[in-house]
Protein backbone atom coordinates (compact mmCIF):
# COMPACT_ATOMS: atom_id res chain seq x y z
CA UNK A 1 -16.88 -12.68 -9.07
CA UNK A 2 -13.11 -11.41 -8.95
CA UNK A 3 -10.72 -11.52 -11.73
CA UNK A 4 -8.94 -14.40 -12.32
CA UNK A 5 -5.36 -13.86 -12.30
CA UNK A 6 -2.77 -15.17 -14.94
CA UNK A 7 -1.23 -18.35 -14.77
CA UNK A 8 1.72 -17.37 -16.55
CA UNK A 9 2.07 -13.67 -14.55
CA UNK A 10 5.86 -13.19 -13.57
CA UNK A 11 7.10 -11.41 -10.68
CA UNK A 12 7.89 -7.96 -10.92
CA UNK A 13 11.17 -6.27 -10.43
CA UNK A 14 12.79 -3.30 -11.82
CA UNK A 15 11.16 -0.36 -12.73
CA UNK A 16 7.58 -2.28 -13.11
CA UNK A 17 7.91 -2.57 -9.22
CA UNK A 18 8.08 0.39 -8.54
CA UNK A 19 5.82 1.92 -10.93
CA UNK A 20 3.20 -0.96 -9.38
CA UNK A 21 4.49 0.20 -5.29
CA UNK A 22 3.71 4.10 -6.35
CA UNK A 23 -0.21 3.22 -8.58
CA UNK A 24 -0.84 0.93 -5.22
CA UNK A 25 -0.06 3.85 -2.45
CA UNK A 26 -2.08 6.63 -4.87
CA UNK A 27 -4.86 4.24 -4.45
CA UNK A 28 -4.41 3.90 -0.93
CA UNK A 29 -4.39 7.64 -0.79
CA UNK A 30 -7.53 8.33 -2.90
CA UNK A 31 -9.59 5.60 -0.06
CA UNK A 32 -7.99 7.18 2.14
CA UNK A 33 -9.40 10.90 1.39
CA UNK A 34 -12.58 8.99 0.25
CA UNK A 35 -12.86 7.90 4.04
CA UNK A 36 -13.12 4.40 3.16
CA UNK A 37 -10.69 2.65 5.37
CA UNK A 38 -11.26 -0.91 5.10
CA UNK A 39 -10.24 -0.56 1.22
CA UNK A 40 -7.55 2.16 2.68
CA UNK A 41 -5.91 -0.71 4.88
CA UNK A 42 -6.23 -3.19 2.14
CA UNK A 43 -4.20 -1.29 -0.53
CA UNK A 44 -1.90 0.08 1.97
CA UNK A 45 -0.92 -3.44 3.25
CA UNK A 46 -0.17 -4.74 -0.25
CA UNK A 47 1.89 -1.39 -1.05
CA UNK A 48 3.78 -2.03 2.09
CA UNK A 49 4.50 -5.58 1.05
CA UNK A 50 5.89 -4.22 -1.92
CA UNK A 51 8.04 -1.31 -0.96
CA UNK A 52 9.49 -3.47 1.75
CA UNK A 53 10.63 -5.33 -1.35
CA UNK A 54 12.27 -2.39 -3.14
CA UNK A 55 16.61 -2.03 -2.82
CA UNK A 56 17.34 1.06 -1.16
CA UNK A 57 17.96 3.01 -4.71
CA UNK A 58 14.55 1.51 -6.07
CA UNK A 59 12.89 3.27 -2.90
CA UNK A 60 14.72 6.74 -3.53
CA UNK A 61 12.70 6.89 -7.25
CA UNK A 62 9.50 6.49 -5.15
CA UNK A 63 8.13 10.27 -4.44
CA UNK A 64 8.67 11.53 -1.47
CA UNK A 65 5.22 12.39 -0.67
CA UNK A 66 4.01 9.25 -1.39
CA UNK A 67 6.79 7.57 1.08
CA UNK A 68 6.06 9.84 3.97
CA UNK A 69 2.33 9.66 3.55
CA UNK A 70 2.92 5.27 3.15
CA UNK A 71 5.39 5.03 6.22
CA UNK A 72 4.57 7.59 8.64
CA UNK A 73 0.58 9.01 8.35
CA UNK A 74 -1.08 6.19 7.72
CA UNK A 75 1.24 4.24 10.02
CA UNK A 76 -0.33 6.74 12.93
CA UNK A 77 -4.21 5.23 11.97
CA UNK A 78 -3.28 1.82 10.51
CA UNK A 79 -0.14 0.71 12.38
CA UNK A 80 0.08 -1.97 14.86
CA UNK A 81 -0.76 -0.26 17.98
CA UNK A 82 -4.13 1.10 16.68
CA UNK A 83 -7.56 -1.22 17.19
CA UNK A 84 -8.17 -3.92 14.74
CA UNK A 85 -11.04 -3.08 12.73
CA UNK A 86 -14.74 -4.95 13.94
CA UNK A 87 -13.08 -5.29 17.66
CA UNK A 88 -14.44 -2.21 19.49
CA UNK A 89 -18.24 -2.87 19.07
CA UNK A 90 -20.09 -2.52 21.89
């Protein structure tokens, strides 16, 4: 049974944003070298939501490594022009 989330839970902005946008594309990464993609594409959809959400400055204090891995690598095997998972059985 999943967690239940909090009624009360506000939204977050500031520096809890982007300390939430950086844990959710390090978890992304560690499916991703785990070669687990549905959990991958999962993480990395809800880490995209978020970043898209970040000002400009906000997205500057987000490591590099972490952007170009979120935006442009996984992008190449998750982005919109790939295959939708379940669609190329045979």
């Amino acid at each position: 049974m999943p967690a239940k989330k909090k009624a009360n839970a506000k939204p977050l902005a500031g520096a809890a944003l982007i300390k939430e946008t950086v844990r959710r594309i390090r978890v992304a990464r560690s499916y991703w070298e785990a070669h687990n993609n549905r959990a991958c594409r999962g993480e990395r959809e809800k880490a995209m939501t978020l970043y898209d959400s970040l000002s400009e400055a906000e997205r500057g204090k987000v490591p590099q490594v972490l952007r170009v891995w979120l935006r442009y690598r996984s992008e190449k095997y998750f982005g919109d022009d790939r295959t939708p998972p379940g669609e190329g059985k045979r």
